[in-house]
N, C-alpha and C. Protein backbone atom coordinates (compact mmCIF):
# COMPACT_ATOMS: atom_id res chain seq x y z
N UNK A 1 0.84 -1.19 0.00
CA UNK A 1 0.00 0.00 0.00
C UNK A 1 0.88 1.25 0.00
N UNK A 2 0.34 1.81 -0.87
CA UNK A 2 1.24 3.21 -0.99
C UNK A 2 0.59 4.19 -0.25
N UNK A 3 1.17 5.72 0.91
CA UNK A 3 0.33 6.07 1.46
C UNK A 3 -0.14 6.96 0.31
N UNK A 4 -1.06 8.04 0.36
CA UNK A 4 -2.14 8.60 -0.40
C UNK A 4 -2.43 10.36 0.49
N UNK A 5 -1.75 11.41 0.25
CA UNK A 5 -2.64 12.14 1.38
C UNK A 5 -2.71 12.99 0.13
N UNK A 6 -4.44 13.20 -0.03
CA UNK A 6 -4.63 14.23 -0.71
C UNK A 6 -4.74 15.89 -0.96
N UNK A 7 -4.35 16.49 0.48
CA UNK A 7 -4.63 17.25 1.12
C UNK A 7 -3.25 18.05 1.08
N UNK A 8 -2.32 17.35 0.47
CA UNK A 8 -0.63 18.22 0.60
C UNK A 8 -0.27 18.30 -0.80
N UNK A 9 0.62 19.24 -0.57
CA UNK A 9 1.21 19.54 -2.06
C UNK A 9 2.10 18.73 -2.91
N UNK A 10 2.29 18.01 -3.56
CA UNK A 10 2.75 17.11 -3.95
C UNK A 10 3.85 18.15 -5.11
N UNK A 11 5.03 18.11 -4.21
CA UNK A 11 6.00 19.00 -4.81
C UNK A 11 7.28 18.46 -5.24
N UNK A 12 7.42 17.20 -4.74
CA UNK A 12 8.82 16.61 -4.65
C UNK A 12 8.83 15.00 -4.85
N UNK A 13 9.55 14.51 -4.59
CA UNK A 13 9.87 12.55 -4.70
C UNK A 13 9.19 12.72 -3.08
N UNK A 14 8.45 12.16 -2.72
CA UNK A 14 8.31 11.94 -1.14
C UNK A 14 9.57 10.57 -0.85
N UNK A 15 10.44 10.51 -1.01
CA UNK A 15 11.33 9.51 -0.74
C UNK A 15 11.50 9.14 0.35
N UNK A 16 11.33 7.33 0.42
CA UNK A 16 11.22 6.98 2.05
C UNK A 16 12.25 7.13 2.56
N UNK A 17 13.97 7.83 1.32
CA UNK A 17 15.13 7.31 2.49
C UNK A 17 15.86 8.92 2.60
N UNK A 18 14.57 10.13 2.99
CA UNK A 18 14.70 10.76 3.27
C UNK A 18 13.89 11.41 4.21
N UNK A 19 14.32 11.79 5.15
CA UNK A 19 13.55 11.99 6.69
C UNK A 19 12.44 13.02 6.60
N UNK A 20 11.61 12.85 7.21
CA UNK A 20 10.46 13.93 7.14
C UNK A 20 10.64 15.19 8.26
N UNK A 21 10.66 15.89 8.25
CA UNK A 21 10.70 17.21 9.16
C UNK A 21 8.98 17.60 9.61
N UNK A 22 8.96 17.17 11.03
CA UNK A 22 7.68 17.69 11.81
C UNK A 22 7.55 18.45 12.67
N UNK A 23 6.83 19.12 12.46
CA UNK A 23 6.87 20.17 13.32
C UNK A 23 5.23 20.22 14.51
N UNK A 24 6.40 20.37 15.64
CA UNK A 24 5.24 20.09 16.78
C UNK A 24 4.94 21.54 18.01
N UNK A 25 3.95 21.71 18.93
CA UNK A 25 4.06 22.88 19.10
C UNK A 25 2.01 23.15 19.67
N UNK A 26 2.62 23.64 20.39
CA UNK A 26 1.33 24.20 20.77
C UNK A 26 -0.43 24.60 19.77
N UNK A 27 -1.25 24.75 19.43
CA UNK A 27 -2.17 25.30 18.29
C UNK A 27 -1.94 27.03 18.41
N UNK A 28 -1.77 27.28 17.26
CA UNK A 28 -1.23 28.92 17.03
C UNK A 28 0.11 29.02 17.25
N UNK A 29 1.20 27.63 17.00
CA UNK A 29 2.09 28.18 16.91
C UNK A 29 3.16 28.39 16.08
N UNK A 30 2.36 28.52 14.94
CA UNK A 30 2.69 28.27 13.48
C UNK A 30 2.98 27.33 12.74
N UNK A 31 2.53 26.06 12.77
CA UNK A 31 3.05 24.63 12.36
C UNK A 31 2.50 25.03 11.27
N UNK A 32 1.45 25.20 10.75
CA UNK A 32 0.73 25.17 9.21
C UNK A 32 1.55 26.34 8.78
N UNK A 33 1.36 27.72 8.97
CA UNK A 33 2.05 28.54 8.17
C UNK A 33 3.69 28.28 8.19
N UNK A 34 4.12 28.08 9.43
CA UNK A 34 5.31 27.77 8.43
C UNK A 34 5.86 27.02 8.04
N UNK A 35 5.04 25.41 8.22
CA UNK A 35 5.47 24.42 7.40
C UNK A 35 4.98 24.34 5.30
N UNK A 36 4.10 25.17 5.62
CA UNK A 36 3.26 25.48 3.90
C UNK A 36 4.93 26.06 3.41
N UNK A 37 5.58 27.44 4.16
CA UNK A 37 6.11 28.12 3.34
C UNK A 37 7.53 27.22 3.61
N UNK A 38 8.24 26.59 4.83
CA UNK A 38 9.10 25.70 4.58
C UNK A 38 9.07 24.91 3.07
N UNK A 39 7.91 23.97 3.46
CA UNK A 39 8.03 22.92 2.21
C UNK A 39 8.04 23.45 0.69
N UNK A 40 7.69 25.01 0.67
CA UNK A 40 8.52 25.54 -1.03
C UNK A 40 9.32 25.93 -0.93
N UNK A 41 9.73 26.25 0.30
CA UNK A 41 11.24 27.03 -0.18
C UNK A 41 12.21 25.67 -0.17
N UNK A 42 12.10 24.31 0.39
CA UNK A 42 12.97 23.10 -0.25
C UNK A 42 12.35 22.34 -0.95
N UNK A 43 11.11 22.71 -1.32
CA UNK A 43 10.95 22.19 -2.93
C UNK A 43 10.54 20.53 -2.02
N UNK A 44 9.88 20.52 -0.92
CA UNK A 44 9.00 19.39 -0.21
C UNK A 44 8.01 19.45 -0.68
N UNK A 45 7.05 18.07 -0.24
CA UNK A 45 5.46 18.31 -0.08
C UNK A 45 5.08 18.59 1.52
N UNK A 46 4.10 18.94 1.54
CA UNK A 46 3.63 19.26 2.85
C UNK A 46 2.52 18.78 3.50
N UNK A 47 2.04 18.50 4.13
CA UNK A 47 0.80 18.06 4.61
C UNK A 47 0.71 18.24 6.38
N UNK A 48 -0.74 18.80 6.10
CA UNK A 48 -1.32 19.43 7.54
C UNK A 48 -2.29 18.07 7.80
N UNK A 49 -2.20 17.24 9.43
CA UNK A 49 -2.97 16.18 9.27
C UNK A 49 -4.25 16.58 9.61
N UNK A 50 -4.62 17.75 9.95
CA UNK A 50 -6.15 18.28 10.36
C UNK A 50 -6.54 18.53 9.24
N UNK A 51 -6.05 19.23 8.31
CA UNK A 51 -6.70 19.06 6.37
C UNK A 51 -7.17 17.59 6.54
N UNK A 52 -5.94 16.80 6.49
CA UNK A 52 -6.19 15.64 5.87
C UNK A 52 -7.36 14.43 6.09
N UNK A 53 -7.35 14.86 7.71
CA UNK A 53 -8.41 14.08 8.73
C UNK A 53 -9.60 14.82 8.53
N UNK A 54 -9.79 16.06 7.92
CA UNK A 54 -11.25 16.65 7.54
C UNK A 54 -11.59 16.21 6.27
N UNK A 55 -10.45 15.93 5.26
CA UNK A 55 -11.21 15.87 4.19
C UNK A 55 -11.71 14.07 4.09
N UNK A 56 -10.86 13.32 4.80
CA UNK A 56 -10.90 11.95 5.02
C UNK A 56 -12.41 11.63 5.57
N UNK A 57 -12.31 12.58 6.31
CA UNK A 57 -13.75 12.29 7.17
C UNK A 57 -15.07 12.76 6.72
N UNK A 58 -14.71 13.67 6.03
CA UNK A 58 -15.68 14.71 5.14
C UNK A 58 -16.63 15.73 6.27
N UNK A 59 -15.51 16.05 7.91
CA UNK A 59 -16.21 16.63 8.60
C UNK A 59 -15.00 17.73 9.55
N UNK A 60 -15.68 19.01 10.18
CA UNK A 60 -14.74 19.39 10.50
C UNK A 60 -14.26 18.76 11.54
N UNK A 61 -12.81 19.46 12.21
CA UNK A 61 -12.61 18.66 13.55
C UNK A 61 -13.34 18.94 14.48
N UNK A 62 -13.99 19.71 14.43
CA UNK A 62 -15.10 20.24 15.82
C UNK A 62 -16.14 19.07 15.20
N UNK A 63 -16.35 18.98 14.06
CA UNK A 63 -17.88 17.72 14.45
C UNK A 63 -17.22 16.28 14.58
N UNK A 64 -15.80 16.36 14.12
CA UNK A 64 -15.40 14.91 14.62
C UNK A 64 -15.42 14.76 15.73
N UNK A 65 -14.64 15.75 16.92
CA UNK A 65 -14.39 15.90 18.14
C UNK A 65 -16.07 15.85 19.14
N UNK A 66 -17.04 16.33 18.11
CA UNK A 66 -18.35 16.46 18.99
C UNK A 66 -19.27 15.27 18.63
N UNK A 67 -19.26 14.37 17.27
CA UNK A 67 -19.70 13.37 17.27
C UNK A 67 -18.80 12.16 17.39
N UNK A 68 -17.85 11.80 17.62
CA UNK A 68 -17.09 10.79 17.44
C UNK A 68 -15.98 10.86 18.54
N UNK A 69 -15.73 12.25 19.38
CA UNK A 69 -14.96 11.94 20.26
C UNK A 69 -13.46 12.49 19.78
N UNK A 70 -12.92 12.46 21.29
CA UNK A 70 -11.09 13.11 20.70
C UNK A 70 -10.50 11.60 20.45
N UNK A 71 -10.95 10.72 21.11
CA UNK A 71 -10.63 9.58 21.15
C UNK A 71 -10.22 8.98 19.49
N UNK A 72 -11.40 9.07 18.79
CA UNK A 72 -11.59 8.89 17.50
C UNK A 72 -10.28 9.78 16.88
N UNK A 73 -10.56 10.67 17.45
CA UNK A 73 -9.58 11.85 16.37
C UNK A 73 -7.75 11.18 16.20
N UNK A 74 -7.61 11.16 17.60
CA UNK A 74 -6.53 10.31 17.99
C UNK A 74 -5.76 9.63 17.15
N UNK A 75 -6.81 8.31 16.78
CA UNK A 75 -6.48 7.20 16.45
C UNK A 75 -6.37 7.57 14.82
N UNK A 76 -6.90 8.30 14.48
CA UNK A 76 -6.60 8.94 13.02
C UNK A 76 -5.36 9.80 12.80
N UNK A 77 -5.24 10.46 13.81
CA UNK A 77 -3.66 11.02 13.87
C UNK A 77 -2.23 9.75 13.63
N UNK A 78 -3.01 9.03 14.63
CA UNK A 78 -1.69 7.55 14.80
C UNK A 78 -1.91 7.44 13.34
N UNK A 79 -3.18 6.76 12.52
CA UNK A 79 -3.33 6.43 11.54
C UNK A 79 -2.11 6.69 10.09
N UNK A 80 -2.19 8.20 10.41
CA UNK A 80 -1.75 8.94 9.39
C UNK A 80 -0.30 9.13 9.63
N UNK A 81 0.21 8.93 10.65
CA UNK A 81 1.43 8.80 11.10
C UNK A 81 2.20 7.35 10.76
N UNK A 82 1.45 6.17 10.49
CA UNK A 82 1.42 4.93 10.38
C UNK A 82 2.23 4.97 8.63
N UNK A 83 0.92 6.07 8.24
CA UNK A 83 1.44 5.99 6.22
C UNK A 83 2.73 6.80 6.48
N UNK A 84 2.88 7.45 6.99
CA UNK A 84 3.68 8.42 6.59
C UNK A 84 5.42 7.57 6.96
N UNK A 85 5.46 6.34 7.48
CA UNK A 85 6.60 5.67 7.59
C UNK A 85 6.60 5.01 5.97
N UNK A 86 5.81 5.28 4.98
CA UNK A 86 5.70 5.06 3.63
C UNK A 86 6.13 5.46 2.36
N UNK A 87 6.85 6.86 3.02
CA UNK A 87 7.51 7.39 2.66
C UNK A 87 7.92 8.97 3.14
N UNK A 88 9.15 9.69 2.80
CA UNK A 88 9.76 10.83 3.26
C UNK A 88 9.82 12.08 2.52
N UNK A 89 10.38 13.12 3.01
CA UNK A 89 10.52 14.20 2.24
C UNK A 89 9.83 15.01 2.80
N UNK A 90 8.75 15.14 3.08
CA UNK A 90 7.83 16.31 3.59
C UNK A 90 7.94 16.56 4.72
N UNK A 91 7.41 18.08 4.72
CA UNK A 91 7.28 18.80 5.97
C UNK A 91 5.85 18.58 6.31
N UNK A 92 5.63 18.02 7.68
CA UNK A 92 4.47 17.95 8.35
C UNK A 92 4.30 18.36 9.82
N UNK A 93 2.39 18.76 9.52
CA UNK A 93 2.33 19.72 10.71
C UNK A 93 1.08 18.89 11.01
N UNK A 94 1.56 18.26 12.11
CA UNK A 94 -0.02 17.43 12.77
C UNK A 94 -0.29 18.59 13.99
N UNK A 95 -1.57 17.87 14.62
CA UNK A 95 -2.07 18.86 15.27
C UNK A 95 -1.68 19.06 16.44
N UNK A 96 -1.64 19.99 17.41
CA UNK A 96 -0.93 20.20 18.94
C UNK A 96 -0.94 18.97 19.71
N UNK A 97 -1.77 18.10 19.69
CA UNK A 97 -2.44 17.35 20.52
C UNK A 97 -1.39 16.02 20.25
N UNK A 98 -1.31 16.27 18.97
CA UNK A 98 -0.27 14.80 18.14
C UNK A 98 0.72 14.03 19.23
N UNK A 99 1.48 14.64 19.52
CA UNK A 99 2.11 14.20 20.84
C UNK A 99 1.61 13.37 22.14
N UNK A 100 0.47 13.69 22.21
CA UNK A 100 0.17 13.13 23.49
C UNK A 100 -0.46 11.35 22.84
N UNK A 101 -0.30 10.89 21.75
CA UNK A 101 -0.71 9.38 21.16
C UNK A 101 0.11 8.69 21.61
N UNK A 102 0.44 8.13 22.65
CA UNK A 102 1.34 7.16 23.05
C UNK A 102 2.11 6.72 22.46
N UNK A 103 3.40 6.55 22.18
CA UNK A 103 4.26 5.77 20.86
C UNK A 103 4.73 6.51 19.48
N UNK A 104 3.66 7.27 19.41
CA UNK A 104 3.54 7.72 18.24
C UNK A 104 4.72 8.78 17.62
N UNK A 105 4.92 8.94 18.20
CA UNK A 105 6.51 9.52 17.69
C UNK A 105 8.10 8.44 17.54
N UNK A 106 7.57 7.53 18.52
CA UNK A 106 8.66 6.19 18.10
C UNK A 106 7.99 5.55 16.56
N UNK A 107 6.91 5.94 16.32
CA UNK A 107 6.35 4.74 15.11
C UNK A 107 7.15 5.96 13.69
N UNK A 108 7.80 6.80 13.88
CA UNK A 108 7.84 8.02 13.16
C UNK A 108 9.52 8.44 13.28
N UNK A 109 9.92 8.50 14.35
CA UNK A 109 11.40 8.64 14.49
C UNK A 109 11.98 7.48 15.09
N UNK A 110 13.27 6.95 14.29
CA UNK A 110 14.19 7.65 13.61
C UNK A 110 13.65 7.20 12.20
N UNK A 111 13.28 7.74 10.52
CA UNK A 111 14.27 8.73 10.67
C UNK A 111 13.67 10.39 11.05
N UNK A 112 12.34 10.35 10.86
CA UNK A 112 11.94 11.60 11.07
C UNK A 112 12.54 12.74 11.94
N UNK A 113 13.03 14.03 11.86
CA UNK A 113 13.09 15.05 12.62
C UNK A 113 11.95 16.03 13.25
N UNK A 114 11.96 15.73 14.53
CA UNK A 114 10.75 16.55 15.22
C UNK A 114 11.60 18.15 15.74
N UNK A 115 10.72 19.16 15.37
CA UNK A 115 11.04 20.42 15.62
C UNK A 115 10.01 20.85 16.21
N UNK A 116 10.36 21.59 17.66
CA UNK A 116 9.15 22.41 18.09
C UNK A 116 9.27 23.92 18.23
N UNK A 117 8.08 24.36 17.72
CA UNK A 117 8.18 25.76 17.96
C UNK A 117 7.43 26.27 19.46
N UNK A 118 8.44 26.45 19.72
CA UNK A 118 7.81 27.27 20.97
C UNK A 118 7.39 28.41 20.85
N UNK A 119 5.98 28.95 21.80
CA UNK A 119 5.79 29.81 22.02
C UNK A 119 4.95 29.65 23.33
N UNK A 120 4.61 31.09 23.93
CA UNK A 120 3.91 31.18 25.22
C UNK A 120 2.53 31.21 24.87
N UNK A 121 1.67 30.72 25.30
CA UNK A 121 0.15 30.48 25.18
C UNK A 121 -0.74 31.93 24.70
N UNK A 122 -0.14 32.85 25.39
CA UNK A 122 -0.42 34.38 24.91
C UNK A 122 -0.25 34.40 23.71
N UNK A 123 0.58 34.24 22.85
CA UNK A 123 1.15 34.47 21.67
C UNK A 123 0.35 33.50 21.13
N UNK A 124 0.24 32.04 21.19
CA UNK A 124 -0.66 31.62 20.49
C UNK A 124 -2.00 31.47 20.34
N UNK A 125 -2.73 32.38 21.29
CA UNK A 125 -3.86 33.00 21.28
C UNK A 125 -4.37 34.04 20.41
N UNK A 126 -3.41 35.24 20.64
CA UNK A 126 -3.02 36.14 19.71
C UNK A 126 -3.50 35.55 18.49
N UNK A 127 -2.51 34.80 17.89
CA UNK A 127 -2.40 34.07 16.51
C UNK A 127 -3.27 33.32 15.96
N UNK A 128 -3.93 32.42 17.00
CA UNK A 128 -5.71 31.99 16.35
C UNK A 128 -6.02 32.97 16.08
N UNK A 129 -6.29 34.36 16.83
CA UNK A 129 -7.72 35.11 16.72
C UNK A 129 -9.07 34.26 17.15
N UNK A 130 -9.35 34.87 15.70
CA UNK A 130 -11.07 34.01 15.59
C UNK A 130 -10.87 32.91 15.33
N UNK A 131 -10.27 32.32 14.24
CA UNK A 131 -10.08 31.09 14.13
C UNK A 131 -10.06 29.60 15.24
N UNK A 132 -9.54 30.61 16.29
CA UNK A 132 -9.63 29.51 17.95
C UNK A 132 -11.22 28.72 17.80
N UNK A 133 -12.30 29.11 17.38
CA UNK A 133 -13.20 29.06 17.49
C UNK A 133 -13.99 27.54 17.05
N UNK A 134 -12.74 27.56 16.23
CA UNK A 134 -12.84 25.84 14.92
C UNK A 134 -12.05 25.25 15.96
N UNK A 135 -11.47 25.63 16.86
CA UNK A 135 -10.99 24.57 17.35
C UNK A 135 -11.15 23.46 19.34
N UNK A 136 -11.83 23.07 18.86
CA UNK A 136 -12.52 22.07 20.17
C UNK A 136 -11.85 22.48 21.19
N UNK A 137 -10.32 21.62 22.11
CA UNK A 137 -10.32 22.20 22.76
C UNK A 137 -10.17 23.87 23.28
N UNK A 138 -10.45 24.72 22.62
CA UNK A 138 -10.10 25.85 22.75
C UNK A 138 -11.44 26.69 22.78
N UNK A 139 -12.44 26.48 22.57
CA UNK A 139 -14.10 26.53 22.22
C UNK A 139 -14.34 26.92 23.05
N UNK A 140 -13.79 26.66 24.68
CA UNK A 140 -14.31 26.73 26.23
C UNK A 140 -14.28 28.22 26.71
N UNK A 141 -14.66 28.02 27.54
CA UNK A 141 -15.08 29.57 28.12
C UNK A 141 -13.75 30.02 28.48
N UNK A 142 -12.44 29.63 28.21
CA UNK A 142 -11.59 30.38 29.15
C UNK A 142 -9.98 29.79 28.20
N UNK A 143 -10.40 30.55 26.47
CA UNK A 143 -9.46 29.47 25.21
C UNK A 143 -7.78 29.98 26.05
N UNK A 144 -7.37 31.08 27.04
CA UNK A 144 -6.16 31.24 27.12
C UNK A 144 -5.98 30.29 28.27
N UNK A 145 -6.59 29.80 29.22
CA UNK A 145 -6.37 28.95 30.80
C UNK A 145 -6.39 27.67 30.25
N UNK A 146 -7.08 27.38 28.97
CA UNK A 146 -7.20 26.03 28.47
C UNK A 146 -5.47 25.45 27.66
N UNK A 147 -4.81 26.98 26.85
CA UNK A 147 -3.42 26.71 25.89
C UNK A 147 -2.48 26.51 27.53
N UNK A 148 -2.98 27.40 28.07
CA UNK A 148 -1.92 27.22 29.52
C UNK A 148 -1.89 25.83 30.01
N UNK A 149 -3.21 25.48 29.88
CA UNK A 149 -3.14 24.12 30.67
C UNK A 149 -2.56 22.87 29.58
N UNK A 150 -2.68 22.98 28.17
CA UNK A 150 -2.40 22.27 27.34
C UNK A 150 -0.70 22.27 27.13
N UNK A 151 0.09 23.46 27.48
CA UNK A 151 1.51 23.74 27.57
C UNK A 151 2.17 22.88 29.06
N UNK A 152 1.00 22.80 30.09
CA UNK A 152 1.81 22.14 31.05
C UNK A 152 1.84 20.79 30.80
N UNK A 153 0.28 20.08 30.09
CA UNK A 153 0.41 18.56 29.69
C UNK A 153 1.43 18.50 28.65
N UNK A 154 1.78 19.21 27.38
CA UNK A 154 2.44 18.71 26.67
C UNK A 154 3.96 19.08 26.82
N UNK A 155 3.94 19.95 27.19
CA UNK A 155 5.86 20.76 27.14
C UNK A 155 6.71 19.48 27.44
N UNK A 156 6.56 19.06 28.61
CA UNK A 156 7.70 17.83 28.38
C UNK A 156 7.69 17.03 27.13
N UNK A 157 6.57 16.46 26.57
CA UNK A 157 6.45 15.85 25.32
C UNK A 157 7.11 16.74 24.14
N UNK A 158 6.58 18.17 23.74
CA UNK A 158 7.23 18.70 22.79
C UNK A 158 9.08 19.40 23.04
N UNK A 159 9.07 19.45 24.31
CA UNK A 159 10.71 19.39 24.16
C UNK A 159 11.88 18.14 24.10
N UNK A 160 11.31 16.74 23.68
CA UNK A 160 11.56 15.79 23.66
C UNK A 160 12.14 15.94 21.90
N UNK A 161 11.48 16.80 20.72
CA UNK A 161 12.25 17.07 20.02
C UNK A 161 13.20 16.93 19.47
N UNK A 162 13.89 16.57 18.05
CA UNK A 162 15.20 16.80 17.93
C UNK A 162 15.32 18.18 17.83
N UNK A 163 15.16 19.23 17.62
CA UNK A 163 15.57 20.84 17.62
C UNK A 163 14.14 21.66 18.24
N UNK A 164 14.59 22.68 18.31
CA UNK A 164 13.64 23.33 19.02
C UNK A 164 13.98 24.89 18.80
N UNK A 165 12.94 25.65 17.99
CA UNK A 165 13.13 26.98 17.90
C UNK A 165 12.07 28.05 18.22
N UNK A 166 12.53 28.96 18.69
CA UNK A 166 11.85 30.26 19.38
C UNK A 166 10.96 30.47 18.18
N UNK A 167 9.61 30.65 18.43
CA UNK A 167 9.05 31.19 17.11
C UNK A 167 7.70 32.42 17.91
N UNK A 168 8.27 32.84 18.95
CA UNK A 168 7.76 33.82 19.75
C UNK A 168 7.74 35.20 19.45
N UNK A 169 8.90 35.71 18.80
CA UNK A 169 9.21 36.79 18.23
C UNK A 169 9.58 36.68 16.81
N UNK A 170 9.86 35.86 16.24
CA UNK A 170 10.07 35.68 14.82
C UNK A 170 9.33 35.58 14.26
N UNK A 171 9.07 36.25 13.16
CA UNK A 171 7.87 36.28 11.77
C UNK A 171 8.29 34.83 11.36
N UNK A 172 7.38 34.49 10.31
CA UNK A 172 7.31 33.33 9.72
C UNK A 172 8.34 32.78 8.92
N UNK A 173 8.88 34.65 8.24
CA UNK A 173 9.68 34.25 6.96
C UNK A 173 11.23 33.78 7.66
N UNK A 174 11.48 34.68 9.48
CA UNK A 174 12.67 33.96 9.65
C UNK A 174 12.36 32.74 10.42
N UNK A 175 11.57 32.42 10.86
CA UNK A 175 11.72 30.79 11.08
C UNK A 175 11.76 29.82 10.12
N UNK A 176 11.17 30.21 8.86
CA UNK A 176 11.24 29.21 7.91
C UNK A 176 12.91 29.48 7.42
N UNK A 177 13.39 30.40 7.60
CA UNK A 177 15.01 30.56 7.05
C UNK A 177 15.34 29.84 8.15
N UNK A 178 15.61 29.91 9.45
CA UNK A 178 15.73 29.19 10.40
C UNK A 178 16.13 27.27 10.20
N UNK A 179 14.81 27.16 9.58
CA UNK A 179 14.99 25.69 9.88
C UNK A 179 14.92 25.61 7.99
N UNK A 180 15.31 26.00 7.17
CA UNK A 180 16.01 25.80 6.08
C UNK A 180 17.40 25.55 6.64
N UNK A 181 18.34 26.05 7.45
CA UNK A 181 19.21 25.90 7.57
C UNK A 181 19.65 24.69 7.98
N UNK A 182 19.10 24.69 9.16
CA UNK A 182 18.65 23.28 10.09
C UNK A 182 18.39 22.32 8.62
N UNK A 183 17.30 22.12 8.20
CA UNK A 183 17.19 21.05 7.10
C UNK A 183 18.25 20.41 6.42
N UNK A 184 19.19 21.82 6.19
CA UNK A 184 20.66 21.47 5.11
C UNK A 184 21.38 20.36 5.99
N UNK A 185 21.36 20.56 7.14
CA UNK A 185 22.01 19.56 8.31
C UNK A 185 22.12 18.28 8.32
N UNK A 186 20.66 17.78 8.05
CA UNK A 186 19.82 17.37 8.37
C UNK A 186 20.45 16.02 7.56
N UNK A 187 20.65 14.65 7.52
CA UNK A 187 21.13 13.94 6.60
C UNK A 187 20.24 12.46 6.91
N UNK A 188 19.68 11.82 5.90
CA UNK A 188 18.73 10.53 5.73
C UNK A 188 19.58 9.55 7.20
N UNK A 189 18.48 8.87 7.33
CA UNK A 189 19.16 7.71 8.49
C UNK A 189 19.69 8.10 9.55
């Protein structure tokens, strides 16, 4: 079985014996924007697994999350993490939560490179805006006490990382120069 994600840009060889670059990180903390503009400036494909799990499902993540559970959502994250040992090359941005799937980063690294962008929950509040609104856990009466509380469950998980960059004060265009650099590094196996 070959994996299939229809939802990314199909820019490059996805070659399995070249490592995938993921990027992990709080919600709002730029995984989609600057993994979109990473994966052209090295001429990757890219894929966001919340595209991919909406269009798979043919629902958003708020009605997956409200009819089917986070539980469900989960196991579609692992899912898609499963193909993606199918082959390499791309930059991928699963969702904040991705981390907390038990294993699921051993089913993925080595060879994959995990990068997290940090930022402080403020900042990625900021950066939803409105958009917070699509997103389940954050829906609640209180979306900044909820990223706070989601930074204390995950931070140990996302600094587990192979690199880790400030993306608190940096625009998009220098973090994606950032970890262009980092990428050049970066060598299969």
């Amino acid at each position: 079985m070959t994996a299939t994600f229809r939802t990314s840009q199909i820019v490059s060889d996805i070659d399995v014996g070249k490592p995938h670059l993921i990027l992990v990180g709080l919600p709002g903390s730029g995984k989609t924007a600057v993994g979109e503009a990473l994966a052209a400036r090295l001429n990757r494909s890219f894929l966001d697994f919340d595209r991919e799990i909406e269009r798979r499902e043919s629902a958003s993540i708020a009605e997956i999350f409200g009819v089917r559970g986070e539980a469900y959502f989960r196991q579609q994250e692992v899912g898609l993490t499963l193909e993606l040992r199918q082959c390499g090359n791309m930059v991928v941005a699963p969702g904040g939560g991705w981390v907390t799937n038990k294993g699921v980063v051993d089913i993925i690294r080595p060879p994959a490179r995990l990068v997290y962008l940090k930022v402080k929950p403020e900042t990625a509040l900021k950066r939803l805006g409105a958009a917070r609104a699509a997103r389940p856990l954050l829906s609640r009466p209180d979306p900044l006490g909820e990223l706070r509380r989601l930074l204390v469950e995950r931070e140990t998980l996302y600094t587990q990382a192979d690199h880790e960059i400030s993306a608190e004060v940096l625009d998009v265009k220098r973090v994606v120069e950032k970890l262009a650099e980092l990428a050049s590094t970066i060598k299969a196996g």
